[in-house]
Every structure is written in C-alpha cells, then in structure tokens.
Protein backbone atom coordinates (compact mmCIF):
# COMPACT_ATOMS: atom_id res chain seq x y z
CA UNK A 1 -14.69 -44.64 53.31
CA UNK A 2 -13.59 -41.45 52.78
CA UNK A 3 -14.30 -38.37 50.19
CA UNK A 4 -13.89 -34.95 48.63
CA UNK A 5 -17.21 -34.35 47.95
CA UNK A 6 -20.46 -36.07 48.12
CA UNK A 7 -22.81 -35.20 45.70
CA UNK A 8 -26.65 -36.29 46.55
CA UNK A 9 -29.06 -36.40 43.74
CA UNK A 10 -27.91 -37.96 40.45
CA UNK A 11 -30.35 -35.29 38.52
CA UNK A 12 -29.09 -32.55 36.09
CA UNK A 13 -27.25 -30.71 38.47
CA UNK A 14 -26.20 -33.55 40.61
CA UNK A 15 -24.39 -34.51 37.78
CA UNK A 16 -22.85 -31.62 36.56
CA UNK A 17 -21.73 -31.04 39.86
CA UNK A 18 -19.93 -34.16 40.19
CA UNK A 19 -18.15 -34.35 37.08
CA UNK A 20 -16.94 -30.70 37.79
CA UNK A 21 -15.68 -32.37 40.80
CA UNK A 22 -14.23 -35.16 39.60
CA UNK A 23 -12.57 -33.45 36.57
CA UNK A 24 -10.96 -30.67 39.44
CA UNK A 25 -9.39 -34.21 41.22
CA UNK A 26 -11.53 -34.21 43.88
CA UNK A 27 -12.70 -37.66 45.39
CA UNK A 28 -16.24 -37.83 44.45
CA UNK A 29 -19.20 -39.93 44.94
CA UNK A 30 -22.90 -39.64 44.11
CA UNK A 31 -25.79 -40.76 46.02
CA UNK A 32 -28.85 -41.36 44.29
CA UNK A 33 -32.15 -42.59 46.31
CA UNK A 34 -33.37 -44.62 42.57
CA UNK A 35 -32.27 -47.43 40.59
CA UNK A 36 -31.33 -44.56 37.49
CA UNK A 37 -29.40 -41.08 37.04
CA UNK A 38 -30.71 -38.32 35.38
CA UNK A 39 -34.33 -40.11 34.79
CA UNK A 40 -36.38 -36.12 35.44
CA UNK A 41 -33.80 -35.10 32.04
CA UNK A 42 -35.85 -37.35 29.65
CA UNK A 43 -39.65 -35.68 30.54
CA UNK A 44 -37.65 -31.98 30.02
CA UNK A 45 -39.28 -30.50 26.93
CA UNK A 46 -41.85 -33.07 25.65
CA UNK A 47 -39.12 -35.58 25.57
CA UNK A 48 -36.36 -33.07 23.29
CA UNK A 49 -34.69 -31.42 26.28
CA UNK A 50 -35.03 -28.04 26.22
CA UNK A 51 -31.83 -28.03 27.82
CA UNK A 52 -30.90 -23.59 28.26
CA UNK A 53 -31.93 -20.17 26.20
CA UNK A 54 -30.43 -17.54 24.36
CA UNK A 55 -32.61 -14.83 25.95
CA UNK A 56 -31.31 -14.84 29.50
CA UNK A 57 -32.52 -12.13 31.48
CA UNK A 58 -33.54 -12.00 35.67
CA UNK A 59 -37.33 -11.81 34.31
CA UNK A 60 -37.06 -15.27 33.19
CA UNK A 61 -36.71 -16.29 37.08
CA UNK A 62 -39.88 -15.57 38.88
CA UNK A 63 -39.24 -14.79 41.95
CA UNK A 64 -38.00 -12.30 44.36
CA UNK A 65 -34.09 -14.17 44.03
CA UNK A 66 -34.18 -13.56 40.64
CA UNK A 67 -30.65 -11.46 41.15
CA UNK A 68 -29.22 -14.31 43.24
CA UNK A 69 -30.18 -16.90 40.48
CA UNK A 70 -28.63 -14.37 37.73
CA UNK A 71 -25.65 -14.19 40.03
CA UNK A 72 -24.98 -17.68 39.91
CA UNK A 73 -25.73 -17.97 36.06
CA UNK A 74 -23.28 -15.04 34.87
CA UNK A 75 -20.66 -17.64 36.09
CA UNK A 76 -21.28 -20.55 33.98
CA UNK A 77 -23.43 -18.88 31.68
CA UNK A 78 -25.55 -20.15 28.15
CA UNK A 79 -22.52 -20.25 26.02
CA UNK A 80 -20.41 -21.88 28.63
CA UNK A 81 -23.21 -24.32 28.59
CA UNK A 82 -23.37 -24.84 24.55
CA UNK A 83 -19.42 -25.61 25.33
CA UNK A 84 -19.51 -27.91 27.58
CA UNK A 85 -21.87 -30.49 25.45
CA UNK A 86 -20.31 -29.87 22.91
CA UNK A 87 -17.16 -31.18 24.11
CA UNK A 88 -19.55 -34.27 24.94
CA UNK A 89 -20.66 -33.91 21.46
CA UNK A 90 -24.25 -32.64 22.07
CA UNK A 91 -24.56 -29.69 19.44
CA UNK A 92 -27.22 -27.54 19.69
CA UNK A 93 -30.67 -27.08 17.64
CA UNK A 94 -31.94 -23.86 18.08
CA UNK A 95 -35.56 -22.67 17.53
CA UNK A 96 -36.80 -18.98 18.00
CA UNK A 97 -33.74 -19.04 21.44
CA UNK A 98 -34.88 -22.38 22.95
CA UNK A 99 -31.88 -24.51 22.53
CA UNK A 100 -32.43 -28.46 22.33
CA UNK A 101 -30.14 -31.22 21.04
CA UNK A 102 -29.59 -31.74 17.64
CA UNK A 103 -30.82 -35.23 17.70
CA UNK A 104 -33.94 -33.39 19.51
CA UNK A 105 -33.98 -36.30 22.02
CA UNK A 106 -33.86 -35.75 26.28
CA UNK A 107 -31.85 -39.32 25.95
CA UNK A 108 -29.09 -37.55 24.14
CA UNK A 109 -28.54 -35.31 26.99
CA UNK A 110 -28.83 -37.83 29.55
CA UNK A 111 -26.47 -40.07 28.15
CA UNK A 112 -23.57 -37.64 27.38
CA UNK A 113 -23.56 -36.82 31.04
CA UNK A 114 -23.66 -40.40 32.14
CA UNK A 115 -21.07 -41.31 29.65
CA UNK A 116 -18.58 -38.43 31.25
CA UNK A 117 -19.66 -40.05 34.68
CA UNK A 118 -18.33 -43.36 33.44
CA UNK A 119 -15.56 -42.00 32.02
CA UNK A 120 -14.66 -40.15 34.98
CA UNK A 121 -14.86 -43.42 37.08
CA UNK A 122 -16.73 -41.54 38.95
CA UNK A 123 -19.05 -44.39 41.81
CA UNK A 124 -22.46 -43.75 42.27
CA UNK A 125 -24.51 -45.28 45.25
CA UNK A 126 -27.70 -46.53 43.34
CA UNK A 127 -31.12 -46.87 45.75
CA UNK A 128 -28.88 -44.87 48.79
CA UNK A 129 -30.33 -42.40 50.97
CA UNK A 130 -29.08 -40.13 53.43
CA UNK A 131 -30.68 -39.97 56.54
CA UNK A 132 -28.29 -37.29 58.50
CA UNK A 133 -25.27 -35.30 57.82
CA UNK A 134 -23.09 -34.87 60.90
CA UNK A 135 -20.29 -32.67 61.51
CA UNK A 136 -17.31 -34.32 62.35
CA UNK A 137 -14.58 -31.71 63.26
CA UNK A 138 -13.18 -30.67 59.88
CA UNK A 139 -15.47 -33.18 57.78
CA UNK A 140 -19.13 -34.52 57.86
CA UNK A 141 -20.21 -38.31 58.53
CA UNK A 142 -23.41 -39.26 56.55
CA UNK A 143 -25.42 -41.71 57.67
CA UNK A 144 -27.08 -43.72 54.64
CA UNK A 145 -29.67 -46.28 54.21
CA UNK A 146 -29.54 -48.99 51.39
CA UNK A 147 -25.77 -48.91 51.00
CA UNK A 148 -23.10 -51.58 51.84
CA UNK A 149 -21.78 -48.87 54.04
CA UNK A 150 -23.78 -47.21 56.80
CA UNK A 151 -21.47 -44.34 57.01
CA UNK A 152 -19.36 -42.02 54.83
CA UNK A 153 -17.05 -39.27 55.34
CA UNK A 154 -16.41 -36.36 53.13
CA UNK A 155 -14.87 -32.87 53.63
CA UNK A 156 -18.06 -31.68 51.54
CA UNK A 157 -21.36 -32.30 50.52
CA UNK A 158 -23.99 -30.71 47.43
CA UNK A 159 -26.92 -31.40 48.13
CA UNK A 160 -29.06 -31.52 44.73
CA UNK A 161 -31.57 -33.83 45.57
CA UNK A 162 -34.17 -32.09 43.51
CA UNK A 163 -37.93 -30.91 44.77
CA UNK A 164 -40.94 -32.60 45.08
CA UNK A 165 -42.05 -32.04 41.61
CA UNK A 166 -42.36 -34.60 39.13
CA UNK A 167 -41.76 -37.48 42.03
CA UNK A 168 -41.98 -40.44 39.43
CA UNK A 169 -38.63 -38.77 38.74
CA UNK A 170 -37.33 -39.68 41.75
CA UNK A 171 -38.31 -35.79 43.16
CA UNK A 172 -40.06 -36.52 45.84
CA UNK A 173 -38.95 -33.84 48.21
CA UNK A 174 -37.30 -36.24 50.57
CA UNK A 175 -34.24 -33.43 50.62
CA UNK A 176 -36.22 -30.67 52.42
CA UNK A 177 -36.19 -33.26 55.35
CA UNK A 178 -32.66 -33.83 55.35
CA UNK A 179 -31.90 -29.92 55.27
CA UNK A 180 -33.98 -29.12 57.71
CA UNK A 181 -31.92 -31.17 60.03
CA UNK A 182 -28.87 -29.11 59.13
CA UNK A 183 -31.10 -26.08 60.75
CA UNK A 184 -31.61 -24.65 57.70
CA UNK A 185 -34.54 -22.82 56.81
CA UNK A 186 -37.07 -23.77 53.60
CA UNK A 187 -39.60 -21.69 51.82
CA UNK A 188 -42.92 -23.63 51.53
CA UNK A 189 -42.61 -25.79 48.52
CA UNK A 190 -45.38 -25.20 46.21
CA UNK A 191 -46.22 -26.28 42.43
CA UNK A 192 -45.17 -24.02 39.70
CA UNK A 193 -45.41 -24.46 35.74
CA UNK A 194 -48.59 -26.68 36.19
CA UNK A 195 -52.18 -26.89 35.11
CA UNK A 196 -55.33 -24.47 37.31
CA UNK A 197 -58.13 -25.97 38.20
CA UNK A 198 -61.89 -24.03 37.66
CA UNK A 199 -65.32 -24.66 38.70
CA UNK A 200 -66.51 -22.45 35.71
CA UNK A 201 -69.70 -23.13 34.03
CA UNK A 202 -69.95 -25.18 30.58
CA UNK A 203 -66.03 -25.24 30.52
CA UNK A 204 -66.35 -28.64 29.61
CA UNK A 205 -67.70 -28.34 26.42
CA UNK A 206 -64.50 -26.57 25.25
CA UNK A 207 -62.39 -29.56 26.28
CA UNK A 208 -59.79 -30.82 24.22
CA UNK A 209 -59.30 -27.46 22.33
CA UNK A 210 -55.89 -25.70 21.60
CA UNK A 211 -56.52 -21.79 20.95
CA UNK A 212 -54.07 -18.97 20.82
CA UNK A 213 -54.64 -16.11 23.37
CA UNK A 214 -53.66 -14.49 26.47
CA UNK A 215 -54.17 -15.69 30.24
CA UNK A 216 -54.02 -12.83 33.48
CA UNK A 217 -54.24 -13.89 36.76
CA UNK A 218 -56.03 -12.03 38.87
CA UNK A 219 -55.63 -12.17 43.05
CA UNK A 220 -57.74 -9.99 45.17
CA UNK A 221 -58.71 -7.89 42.31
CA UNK A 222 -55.45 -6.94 40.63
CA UNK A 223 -53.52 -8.41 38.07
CA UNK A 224 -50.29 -10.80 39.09
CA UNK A 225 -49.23 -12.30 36.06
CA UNK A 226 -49.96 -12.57 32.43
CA UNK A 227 -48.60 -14.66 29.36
CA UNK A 228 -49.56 -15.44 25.86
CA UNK A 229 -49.88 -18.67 23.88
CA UNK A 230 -51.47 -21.82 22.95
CA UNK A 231 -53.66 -22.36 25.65
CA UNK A 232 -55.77 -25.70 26.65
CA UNK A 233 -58.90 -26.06 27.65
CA UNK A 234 -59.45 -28.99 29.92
CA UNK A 235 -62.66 -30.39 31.64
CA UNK A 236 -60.75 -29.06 34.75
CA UNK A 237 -60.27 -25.64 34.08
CA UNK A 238 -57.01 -24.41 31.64
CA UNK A 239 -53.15 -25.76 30.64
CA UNK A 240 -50.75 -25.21 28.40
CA UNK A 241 -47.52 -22.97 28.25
CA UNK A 242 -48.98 -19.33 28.82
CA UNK A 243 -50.78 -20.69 32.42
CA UNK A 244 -47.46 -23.05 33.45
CA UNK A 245 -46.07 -19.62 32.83
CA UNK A 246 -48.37 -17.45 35.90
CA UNK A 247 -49.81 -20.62 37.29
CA UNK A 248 -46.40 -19.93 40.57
CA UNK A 249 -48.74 -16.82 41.15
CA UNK A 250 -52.24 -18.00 41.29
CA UNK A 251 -50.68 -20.72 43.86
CA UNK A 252 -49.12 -18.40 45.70
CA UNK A 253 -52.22 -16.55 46.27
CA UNK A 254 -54.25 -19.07 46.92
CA UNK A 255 -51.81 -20.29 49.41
CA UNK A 256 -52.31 -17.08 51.07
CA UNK A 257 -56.21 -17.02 51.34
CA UNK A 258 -56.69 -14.90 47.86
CA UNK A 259 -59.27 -15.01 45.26
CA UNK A 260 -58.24 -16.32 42.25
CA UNK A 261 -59.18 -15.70 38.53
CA UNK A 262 -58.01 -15.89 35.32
CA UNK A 263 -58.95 -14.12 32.66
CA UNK A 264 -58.91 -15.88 29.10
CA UNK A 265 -58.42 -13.72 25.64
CA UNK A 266 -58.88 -15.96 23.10
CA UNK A 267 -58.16 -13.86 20.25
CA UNK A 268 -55.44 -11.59 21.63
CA UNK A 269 -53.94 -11.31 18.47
CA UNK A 270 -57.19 -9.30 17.24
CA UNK A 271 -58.58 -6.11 18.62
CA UNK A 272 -62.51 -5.77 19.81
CA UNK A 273 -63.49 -3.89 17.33
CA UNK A 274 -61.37 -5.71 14.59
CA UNK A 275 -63.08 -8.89 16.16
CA UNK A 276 -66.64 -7.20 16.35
CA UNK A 277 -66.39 -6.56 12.63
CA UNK A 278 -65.47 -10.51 11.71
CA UNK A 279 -67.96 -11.74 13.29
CA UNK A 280 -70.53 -9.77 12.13
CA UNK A 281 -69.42 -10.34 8.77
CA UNK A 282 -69.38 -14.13 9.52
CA UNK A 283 -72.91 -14.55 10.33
CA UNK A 284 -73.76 -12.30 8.01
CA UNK A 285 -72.24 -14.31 4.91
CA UNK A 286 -73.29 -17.61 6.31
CA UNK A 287 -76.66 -16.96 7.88
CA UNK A 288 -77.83 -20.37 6.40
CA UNK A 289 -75.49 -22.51 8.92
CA UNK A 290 -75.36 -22.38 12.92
CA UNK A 291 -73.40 -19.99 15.12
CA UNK A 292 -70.65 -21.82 15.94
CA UNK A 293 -70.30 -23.43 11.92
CA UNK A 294 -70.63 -19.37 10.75
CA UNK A 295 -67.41 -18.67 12.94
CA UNK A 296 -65.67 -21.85 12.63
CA UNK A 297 -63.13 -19.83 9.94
CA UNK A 298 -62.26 -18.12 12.95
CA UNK A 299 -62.62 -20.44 16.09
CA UNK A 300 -62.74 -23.87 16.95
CA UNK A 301 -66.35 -25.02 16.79
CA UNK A 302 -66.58 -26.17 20.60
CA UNK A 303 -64.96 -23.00 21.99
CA UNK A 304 -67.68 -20.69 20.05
CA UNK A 305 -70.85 -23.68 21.33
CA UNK A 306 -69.05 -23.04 24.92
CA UNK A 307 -68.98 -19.24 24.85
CA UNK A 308 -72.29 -19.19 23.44
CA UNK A 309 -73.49 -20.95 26.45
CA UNK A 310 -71.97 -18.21 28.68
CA UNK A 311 -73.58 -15.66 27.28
CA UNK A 312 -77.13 -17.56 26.92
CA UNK A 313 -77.30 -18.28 23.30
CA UNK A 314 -76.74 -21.96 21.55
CA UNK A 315 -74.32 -22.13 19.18
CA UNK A 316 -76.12 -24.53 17.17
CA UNK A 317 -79.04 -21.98 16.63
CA UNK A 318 -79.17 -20.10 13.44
CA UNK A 319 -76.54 -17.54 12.72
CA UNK A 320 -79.77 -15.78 11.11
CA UNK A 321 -80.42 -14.55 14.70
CA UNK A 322 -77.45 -13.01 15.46
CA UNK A 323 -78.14 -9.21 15.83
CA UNK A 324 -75.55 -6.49 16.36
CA UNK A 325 -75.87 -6.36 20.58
CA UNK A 326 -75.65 -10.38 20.60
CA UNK A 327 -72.67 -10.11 18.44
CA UNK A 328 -70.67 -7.43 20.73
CA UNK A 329 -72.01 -9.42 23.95
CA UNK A 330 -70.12 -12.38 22.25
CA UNK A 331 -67.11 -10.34 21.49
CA UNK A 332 -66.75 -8.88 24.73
CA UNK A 333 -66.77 -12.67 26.49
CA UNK A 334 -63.78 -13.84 23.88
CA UNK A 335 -62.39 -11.13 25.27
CA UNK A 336 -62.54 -11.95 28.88
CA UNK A 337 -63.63 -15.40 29.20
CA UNK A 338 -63.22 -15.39 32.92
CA UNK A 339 -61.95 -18.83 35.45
CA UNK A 340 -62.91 -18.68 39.18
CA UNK A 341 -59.43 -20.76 39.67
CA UNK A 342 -59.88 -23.49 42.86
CA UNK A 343 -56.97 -25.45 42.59
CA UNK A 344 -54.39 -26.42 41.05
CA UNK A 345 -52.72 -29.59 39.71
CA UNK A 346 -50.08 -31.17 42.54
CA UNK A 347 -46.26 -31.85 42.12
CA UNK A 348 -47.18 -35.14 40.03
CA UNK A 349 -48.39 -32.93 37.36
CA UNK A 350 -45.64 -30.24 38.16
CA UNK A 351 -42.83 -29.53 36.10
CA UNK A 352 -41.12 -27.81 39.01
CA UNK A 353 -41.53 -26.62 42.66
CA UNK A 354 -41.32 -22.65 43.54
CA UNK A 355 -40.40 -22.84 47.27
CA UNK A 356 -36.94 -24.97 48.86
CA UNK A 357 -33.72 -23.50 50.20
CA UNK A 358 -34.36 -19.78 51.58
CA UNK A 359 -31.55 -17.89 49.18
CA UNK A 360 -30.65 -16.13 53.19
CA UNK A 361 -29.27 -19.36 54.00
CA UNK A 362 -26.84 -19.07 51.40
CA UNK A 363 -23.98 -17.61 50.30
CA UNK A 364 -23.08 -16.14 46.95
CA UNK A 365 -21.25 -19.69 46.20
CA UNK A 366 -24.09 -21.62 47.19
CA UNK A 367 -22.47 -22.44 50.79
CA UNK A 368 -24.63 -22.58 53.77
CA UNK A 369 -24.02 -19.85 55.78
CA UNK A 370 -23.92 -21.75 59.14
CA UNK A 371 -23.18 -24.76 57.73
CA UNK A 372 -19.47 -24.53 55.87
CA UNK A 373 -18.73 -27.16 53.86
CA UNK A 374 -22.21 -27.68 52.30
CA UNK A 375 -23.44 -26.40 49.13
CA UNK A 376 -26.13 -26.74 47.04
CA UNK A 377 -27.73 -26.83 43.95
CA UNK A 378 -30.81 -27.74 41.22
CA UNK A 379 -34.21 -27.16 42.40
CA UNK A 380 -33.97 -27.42 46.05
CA UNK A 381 -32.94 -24.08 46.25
CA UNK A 382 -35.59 -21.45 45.92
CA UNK A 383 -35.45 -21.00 42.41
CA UNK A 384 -38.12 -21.27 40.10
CA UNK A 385 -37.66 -20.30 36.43
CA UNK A 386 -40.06 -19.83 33.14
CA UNK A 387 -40.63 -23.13 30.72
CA UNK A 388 -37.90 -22.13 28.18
CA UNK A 389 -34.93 -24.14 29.39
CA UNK A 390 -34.32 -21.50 32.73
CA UNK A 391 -34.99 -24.59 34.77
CA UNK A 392 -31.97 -26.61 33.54
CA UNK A 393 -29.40 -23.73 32.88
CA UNK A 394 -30.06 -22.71 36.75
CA UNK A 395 -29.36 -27.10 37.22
CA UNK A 396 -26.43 -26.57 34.49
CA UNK A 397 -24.62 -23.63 36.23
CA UNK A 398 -25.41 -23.60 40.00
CA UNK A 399 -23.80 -27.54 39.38
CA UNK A 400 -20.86 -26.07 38.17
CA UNK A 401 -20.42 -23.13 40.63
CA UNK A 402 -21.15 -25.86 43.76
CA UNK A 403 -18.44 -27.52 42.67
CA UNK A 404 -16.23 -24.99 42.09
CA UNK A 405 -16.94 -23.88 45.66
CA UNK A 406 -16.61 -27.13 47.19
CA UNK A 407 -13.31 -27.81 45.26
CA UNK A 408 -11.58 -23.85 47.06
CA UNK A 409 -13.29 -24.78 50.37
CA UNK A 410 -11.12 -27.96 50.10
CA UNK A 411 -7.81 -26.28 49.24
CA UNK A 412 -8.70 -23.90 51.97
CA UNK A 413 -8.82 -26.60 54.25
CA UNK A 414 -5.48 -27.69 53.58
C-alpha cells in the first residue's frame, strides 16, 4: 500500500492538511490513534469554536518563534481562512474580532471538514498508530499498530498528531515519541492557557466569584506577563481568560526554579484614589449594614469578606468601624491582592501545550531539515498562541502550507 502523503493526526490541522492534499491529487491517507476525527474542535471556545481573529499580529504568539509562526500564517492567512469555510458553507459570526460560526456551534466546524473528507474519498485509518517512520530510499515505510496493514509507504508524511494537552482529545503527546525517533529535537512540553495553583491564605472564601481586573506575573521579582479580564477565583488559587493568557510564563518559571506570584487588581478599571473615595463613601452611607453588604454595590460580597480577612478585619463587622487608614489599607490590597503561585493545572486541564518541535528543526515550509520529506503541523510544533482563535488559525494555515510543501517536494521528486 502505497501513498502521496500520510497525514497523522485527524485534528484541525490534520485535516486541513489532508484535504489540501487530496484536493492537489495527491494520494492521501490519515492516521488517527481514536475511534473519531476532529473530537479536540468541539471543546474549542466553550463549545462555539473560536475558530481564527481579525487582529493578527506576532504578539498574539507567545513565544520566542513568534516570526516563524507569522511566517507561516501570512501564507494562508485569516481571510483565506473565512474563504475556505465558506466554500464549506461555515459563515462567520464575529464578536469584538473573535470569529466563530454562525450557528455558534464547534460541531459545525467539525462536520464541514469531515464532510470535505468524505467527499474527497479521502481513507482514514481509525484506532492506527505509528510506531516508526523509516526511510526507504526515495520514500518512508511506517510501521503501524491497529491497522489491517502493518506497513505503509508514502513519499511523505505530516505529522500533526497534536500535544499532550487536552488528552481526552486524543492529545496525549504520543507524537513527541515518534519524532524523537526521526532525531529530531523537542522543546520540553509544558501547559499553557491553564488554571495557577496558590497556597494563599483565606483564598477560599472568594471561591466561585467572577470579578473584572488585571493579573501580573511576577518571577524572581520582575514582571513577565500581564492581562486583563474576568478573572476566577477558585479554592485552588485563580482561572479564567486573563491568567490562561500569562499562565505559559509562570510555568516556565517555575520550570526553571523561579518564584512565582501573581498579583491580582480587582478593580483595574478604577484608580486608588478614585477607589479610596467609593469606599469611603460606601461605609459612610451605609454604616448601619456590615463591611462587605456596605460595598456590595461595588464588589461581590465574598471577595470584600476574603480581602477583609487579609488585611485583619471581618467583613461582617460593622461598616461603622471603618476609619480612613482601614479604608486605604483595604484599597491598597484590591489593588495588589497578591498569589504565591505553586503549581499549576496539568495538560488535562490545558487548552494547549507551549513546548514540541524546536522551530531549528524546521524549515520555512515546515520540512525537517534532516529529515526531507516530512513536514509538520498543529500543536506539535513549538507554537503556542493567546485564547482568541491563534491556536486554530496556526492549525488552519500551517495545515495548508504542509501540504502545499509536501505536494512541490513530490513534483520535485519526479
């Protein structure tokens, strides 16, 4: 059994890839190691599919291969990718750049792209895994387990087999392995856009709130990273969208033996002395009620008890007691509610893995450099983006640019 290409991974780009190759008449075939393509599509963006962005710049891609990744993306680039479902009659919804389906469903997604795999004819090797990929003069002999066939050949192979984030997914980093039997070198794999972990004092009392404000992570006394939004507080420590946003950094550096903290503004929208004056007039107005039901106009009840508790104070006591120092000590501690960060949540929490393919391996068409004839793309490259839909336009386009690779190395070949 012979082939073109050989895609492995049936995920976002595994797909793209293969229909790109398939639609370019190559001979095509995916492997995928689960029963399902495409099944990581339908958790992207609370179950809408956040599927690219509008605002496309290198900062969105945190890392130092930011230019590589932007590289890759100028060649199959956001509107390129509003084309291309459109012609599988996907249209777009956007909100404030984020661009989702109209239907707003991660199904829709998945099914257009299975429906073009159908259509294509194009096989797929369900519950298949590769064990090796050997050269074999001018082509490469795979070696697979769970197939009717133990061996394939193909004159390529993109490997998109995903990271180890999200492994319900079918993610569960099984292609690091596999490349680093090729001799090819990977950064670490670490979690990125996840949840930190704290051992910080009465944090628990906050849990279950939802509060605007600003996150910084701090390692070995400077600042790293910083975002702003809707942040949660857990009984383990902080989530939400601003801390998936710096959470790569505070991993990093506690992968490398750094302190960690983050500092929490919970009303960045407000300055201290704007702040200082609300409160004051807040207690003042309602010194019949207790602390935390005086400022519940401006906070959520459990957050002001829990800061209260930091500073030494209830917040069910009397807002009667509330002098001017007590209310600029509070003030002060919204303003730099501060996380000893200890961990982290792991890749099944994850949305996505910073860490995989070293970008030095690589090409500028996503061809190893000592391996020709193999390409890759998705997240096991070293590629980490922002939540925002830069996770699937780097799936979307370094799909589309494997492919396109893989399809000249063939006509080279001939």
């Amino acid at each position: 059994m012979s082939f073109d290409c050989v895609v492995i991974g049936g995920g976002a780009a595994g797909m793209m890839a293969a229909i790109q190759c398939k639609e370019n008449n190559m001979q095509t075939v995916i492997i995928e190691h689960t029963a399902k393509l495409g099944t990581k599509i339908l958790k992207t963006g609370n179950g809408k599919c956040n599927f690219s962005n509008t605002f496309m710049t290198k900062e969105m891609y945190q890392d130092n291969n930011a230019d590589y990744a932007v590289g890759i993306i100028n060649r199959f680039n956001v509107d390129d990718t509003i084309h291309f479902f459109e012609n599988l009659s996907v249209y777009k919804k956007e909100r404030n750049g984020y661009l989702y389906p109209r239907s707003e469903m991660a199904a829709s997604v998945a099914l257009a792209l299975t429906g073009r795999i159908q259509a294509l004819d194009i096989p797929v090797f369900f519950e298949t895994s590769v064990k090796r990929i050997d050269s074999a003069g001018s082509e490469y002999v795979l070696q697979l387990e769970g197939a009717k066939t133990n061996t394939i050949k193909t004159k390529t192979v993109i490997l998109a087999c995903g990271s180890a984030a999200s492994p319900s997914s079918g993610s569960d980093g099984s292609g690091y392995k596999l490349v680093k039997k090729l001799g090819i070198k990977v950064v670490k794999p670490l979690p990125a856009l996840t949840a930190l972990e704290s051992d910080k004092k009465n944090m628990k009392l906050a849990t279950g709130v939802r509060a605007y404000g600003n996150v910084k992570i701090m390692a070995a006394g400077r600042v790293v990273a910083e975002d702003t939004g809707e942040i949660q507080f857990t009984d383990y420590g902080i989530s939400g969208i601003p801390v998936f946003q710096v959470s790569r950094f505070a991993v990093r550096a506690m992968e490398e033996g750094q302190r960690v903290e983050a500092l929490v503004d919970v009303a960045a929208d407000i300055s201290e002395d704007e702040l200082v004056s609300m409160i004051k007039c807040a207690v003042g107005t309602r010194k019949q009620q207790s602390v935390s039901e005086s400022l519940s106009g401006i906070f959520n009840k459990k957050l002001v008890i829990m800061i209260c508790k930091d500073i030494g104070i209830e917040g069910n006591s009397s807002a009667s007691d509330m002098d001017d120092d007590i209310c600029q000590k509070l003030v002060r501690h919204m303003k730099s509610l501060r996380y000893h960060i200890t961990g982290y949540k792991g890749n099944d929490y994850a949305q996505v893995c910073q860490g995989g393919v070293n970008v030095s391996e690589l090409n500028d068409n996503l061809e190893s450099v000592n391996n020709p004839g193999i390409f890759f793309a998705g997240e096991l490259v070293d590629i980490d983006g922002r939540c925002g839909g830069y996770n699937l336009q780097w799936a979307w386009s370094s799909g589309v640019v494997a492919a396109k690779s893989a399809f000249d190395y063939c006509n080279r070949q001939e």
